[in-house]
Protein backbone atom coordinates (compact mmCIF):
# COMPACT_ATOMS: atom_id res chain seq x y z
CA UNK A 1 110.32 110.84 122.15
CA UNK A 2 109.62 113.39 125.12
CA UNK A 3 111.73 115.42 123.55
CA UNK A 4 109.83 115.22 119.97
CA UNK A 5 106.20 116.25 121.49
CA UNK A 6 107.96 119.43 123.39
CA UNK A 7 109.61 120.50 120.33
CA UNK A 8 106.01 120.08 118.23
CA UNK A 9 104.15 121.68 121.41
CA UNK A 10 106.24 124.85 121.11
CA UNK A 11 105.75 124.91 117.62
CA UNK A 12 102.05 125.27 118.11
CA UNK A 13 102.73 127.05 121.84
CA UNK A 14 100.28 130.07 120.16
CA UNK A 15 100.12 132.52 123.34
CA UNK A 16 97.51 134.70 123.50
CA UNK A 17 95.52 132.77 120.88
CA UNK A 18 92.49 133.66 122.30
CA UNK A 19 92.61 136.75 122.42
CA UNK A 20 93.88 137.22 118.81
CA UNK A 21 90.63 135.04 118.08
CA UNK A 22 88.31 137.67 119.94
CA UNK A 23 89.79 140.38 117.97
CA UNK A 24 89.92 138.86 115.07
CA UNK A 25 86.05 137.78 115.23
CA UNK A 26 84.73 141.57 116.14
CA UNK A 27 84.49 141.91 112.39
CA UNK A 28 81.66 139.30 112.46
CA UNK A 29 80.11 141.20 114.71
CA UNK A 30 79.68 141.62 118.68
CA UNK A 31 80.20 138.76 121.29
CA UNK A 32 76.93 137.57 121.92
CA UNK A 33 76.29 136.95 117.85
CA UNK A 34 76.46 132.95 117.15
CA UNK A 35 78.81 132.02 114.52
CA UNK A 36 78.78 129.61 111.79
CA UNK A 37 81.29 127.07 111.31
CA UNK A 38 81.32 128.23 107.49
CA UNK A 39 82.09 131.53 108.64
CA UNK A 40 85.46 130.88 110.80
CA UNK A 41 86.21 128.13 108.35
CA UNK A 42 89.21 130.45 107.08
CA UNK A 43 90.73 130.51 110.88
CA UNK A 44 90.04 127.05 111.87
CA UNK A 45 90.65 124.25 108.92
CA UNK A 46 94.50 124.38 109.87
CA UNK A 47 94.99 122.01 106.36
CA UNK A 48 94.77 121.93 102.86
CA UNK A 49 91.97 122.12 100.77
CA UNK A 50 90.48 123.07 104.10
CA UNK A 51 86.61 122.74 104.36
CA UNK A 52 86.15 120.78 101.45
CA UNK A 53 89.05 118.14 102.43
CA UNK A 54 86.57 117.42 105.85
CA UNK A 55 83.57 117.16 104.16
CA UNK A 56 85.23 114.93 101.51
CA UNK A 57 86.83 112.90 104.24
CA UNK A 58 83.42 112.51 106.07
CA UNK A 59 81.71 111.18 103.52
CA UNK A 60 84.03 108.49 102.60
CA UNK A 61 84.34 107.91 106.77
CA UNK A 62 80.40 107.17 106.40
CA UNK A 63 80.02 109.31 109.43
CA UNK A 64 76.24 110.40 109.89
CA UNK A 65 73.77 111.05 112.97
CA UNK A 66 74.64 108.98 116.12
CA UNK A 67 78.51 108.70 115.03
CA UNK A 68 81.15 109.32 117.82
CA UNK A 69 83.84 110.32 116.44
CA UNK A 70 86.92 111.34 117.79
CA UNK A 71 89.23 114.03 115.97
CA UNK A 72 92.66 113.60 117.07
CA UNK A 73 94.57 116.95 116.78
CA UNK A 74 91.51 118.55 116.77
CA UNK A 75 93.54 122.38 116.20
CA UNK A 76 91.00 125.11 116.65
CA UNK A 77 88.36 122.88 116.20
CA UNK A 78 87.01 123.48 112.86
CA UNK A 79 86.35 119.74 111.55
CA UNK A 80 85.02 118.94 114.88
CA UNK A 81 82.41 121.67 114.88
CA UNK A 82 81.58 121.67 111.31
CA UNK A 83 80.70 117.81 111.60
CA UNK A 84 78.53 118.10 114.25
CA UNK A 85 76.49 120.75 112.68
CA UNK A 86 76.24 119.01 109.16
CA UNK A 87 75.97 115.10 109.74
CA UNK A 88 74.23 115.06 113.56
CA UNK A 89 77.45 113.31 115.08
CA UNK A 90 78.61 113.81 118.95
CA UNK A 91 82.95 115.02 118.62
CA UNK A 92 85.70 115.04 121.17
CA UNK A 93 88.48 116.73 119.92
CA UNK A 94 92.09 115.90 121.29
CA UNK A 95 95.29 118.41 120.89
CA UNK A 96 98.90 118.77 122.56
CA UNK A 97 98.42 122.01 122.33
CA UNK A 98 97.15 123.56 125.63
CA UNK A 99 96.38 127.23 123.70
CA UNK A 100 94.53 125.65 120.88
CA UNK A 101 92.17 123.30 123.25
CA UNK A 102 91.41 126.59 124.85
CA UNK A 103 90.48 128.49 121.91
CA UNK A 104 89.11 125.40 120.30
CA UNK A 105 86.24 125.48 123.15
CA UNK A 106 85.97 129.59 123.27
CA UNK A 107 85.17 129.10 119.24
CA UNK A 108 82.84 126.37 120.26
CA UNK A 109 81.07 128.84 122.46
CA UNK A 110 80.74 130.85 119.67
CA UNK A 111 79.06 128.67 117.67
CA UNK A 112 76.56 127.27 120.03
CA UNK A 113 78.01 123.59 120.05
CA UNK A 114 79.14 122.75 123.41
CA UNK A 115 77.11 120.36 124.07
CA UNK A 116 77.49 118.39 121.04
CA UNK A 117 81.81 119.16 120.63
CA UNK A 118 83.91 118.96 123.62
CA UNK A 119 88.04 118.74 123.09
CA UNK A 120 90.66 118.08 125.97
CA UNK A 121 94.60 118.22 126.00
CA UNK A 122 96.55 115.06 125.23
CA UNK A 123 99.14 113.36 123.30
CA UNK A 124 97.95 111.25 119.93
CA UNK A 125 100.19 108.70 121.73
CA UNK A 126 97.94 108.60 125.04
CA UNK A 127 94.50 109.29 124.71
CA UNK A 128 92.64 109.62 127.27
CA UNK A 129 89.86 107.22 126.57
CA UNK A 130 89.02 103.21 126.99
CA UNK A 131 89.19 100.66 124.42
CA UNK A 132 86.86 100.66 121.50
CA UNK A 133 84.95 103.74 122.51
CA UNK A 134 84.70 105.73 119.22
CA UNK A 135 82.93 104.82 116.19
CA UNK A 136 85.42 106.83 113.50
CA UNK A 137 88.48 108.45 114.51
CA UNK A 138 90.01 111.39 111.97
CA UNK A 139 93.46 112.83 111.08
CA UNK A 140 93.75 115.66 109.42
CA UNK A 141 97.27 116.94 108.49
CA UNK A 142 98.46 115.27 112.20
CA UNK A 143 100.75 112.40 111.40
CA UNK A 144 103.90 114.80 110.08
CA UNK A 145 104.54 115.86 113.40
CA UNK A 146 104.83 112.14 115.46
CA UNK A 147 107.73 109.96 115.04
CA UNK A 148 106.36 106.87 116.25
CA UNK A 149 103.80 106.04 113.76
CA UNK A 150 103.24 102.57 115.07
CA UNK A 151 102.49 103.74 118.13
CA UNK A 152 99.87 106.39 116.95
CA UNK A 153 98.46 104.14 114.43
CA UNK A 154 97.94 101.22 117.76
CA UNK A 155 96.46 103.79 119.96
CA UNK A 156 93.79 104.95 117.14
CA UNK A 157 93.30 101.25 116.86
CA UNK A 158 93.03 100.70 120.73
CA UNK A 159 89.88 103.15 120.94
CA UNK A 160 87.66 102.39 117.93
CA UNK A 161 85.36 100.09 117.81
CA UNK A 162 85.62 96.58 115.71
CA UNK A 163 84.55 97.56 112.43
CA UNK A 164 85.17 101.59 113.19
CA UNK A 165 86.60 104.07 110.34
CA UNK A 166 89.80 105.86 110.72
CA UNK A 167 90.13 108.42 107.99
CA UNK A 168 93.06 110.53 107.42
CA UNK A 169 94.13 113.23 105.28
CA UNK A 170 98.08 113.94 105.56
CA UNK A 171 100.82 114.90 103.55
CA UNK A 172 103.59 111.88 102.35
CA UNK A 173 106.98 112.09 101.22
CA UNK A 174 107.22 111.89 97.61
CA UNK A 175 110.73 113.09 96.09
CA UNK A 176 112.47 114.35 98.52
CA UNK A 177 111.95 116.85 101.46
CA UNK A 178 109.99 120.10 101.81
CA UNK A 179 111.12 123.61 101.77
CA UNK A 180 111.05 124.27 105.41
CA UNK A 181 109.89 125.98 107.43
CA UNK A 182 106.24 124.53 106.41
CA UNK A 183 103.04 124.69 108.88
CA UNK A 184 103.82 121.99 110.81
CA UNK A 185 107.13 122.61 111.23
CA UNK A 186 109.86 124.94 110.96
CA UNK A 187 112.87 122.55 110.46
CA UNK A 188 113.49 118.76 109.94
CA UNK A 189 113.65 117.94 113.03
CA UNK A 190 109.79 119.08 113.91
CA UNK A 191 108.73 116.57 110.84
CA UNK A 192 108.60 112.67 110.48
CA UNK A 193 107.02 112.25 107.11
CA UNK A 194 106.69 108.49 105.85
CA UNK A 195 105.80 107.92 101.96
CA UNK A 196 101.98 106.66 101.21
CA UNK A 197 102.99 103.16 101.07
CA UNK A 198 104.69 103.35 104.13
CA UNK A 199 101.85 105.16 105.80
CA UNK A 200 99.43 102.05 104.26
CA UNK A 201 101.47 99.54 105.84
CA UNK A 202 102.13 100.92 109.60
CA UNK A 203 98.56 101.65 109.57
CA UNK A 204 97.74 97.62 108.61
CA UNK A 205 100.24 96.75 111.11
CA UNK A 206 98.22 98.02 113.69
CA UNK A 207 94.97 96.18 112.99
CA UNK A 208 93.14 98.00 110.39
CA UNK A 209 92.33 96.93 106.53
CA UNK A 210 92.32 99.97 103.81
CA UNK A 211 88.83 100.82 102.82
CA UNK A 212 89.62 103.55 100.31
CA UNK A 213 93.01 105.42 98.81
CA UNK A 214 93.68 107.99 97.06
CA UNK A 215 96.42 110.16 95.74
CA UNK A 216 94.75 113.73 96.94
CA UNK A 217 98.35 115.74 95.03
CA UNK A 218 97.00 116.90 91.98
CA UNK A 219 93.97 118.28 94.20
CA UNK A 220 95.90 119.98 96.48
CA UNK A 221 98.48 121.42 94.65
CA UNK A 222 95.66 123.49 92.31
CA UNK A 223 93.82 124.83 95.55
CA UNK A 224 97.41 126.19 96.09
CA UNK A 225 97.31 128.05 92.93
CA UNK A 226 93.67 129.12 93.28
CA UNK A 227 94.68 130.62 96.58
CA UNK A 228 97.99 132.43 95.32
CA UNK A 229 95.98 133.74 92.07
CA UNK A 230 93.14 135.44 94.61
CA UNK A 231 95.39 137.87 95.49
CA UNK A 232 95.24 139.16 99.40
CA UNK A 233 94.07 136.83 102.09
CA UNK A 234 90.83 137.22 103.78
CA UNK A 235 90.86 139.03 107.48
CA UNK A 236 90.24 135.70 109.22
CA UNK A 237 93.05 133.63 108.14
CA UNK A 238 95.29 131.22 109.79
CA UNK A 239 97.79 134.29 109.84
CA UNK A 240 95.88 134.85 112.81
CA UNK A 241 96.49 131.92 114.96
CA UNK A 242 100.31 131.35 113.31
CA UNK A 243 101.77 134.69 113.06
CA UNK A 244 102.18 136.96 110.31
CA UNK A 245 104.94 134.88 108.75
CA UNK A 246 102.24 131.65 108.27
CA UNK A 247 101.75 132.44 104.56
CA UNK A 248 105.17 131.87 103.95
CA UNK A 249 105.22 128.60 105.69
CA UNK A 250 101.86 127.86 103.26
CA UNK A 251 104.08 129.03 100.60
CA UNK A 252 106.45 126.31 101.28
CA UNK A 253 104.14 123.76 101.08
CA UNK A 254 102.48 124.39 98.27
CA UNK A 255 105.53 124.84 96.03
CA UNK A 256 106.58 121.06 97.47
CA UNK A 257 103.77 119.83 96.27
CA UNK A 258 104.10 121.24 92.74
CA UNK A 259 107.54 120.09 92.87
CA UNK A 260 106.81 116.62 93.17
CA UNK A 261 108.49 116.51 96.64
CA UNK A 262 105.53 116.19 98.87
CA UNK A 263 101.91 114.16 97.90
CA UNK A 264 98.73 114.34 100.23
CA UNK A 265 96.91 111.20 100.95
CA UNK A 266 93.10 110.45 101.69
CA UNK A 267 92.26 107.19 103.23
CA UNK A 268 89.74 104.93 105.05
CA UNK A 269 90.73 102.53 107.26
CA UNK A 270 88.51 99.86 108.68
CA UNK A 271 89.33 98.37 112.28
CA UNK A 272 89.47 94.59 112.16
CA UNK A 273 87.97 92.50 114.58
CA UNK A 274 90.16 90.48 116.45
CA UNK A 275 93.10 92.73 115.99
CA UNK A 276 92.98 95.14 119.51
């Protein structure tokens, strides 16, 4: 399992990232300018459908003012941010990617929402937190890379609340496997993907009852089109934080989907009492 998470932490190992941001960010103007989180949405929703998919998510997670929530691979920090400056809600972000945390908080700078978004470096199979802390706990796009889905799916259990909302939004196995290299991984053996039903059922088995379901494919796979028909990408991309080669990868994906070979799934997931 050790040797899993290293293999996923050098995927996202992203040296320099920081840096790359700054630069990247001078075309928004100089240092001291606050930023949006609309305006590095491009750079920091590392998933598809990106902004929309986290407000959609959101609102079926019932998250509003007063909400702790806890984003587990937080990336860059986009959903984190962009929450806490539309629905009032206090975020921790966690990622096992030292580089990201880093630039996660540097963008949080940016925006002015330190004291409202805070992320830390950890494993989605030890978070650093006690039991039933967090009202809502997201996944965005997460789950592909971790091979022990019980033990994720316990752990999310361990720190919500009776009665909290875990929402995620991942892609499932459907017909077969993905042209690789993809985002989240560049081979097979980077990527654990489990079919909806199966996802359903490890997620029950660790305490929680499904709220809401949905088959997200048909969704997905036309904001894939949309984005090949616009032509050129826009200067803050995730090309940025991935490399030049990460609209390939997105490539990849998005033909699996039309293929029939991958499906993304949005779900709510309530916590049972009883059941840490």
């Amino acid at each position: 399992m050790t040797h899993d998470l290293d293999r996923v932490r050098a995927h996202y190992s992203a040296a320099g990232l920081t840096e790359r941001l700054r630069a990247a960010l001078a075309a928004l103007g100089p240092e001291e300018q606050r930023l949006t989180p609309e305006q590095l949405a491009g750079l920091d929703q590392f998933h598809t459908r990106g902004l929309a998919a986290t407000a959609e998510l959101a609102g079926l997670a019932g998250i509003g003012a007063g909400t702790l929530v806890l984003d587990v691979g937080s990336g860059l920090g986009g959903p984190a941010r962009f929450l806490a400056a539309t629905h009032g809600c206090r975020v921790t972000g966690v990622d096992l990617s030292e580089p990201f945390v880093e630039a996660a908080r540097y963008l949080t700078e940016r925006t002015g929402q330190s004291g409202r978004v805070t992320f830390e470096a950890a494993s989605a199979l030890a978070l650093p937190f006690g039991d039933s802390h967090f009202d809502a706990v997201l996944l965005q796009h997460v789950a592909m890379n971790i091979a022990d889905r019980p033990g994720l799916y316990r752990e999310i259990r361990r720190v919500l609340k009776p009665g909290g909302r875990f929402a995620t939004f991942d892609v499932v196995r459907k017909g077969g496997d993905p042209h690789y290299p993809v985002p989240w991984a560049p081979s097979q053996a980077e990527s654990f993907l489990l079919t909806a039903t199966e996802t359903r059922e490890r997620v029950e088995e660790a305490g929680f009852g499904m709220l809401v379901g949905q088959d997200d494919t048909d969704a997905a796979t036309a904001w894939f089109a949309r984005m090949r028909a616009s032509g050129l990408p826009p200067q803050l991309n995730l090309g940025v934080v991935m490399g030049p080669g990460f609209a390939g990868l997105a490539a990849n994906l998005g033909r699996s989907l039309a293929e029939g070979r991958l499906g993304v799934l949005t779900a709510i997931f309530e916590a049972i009492p009883g059941n840490e």
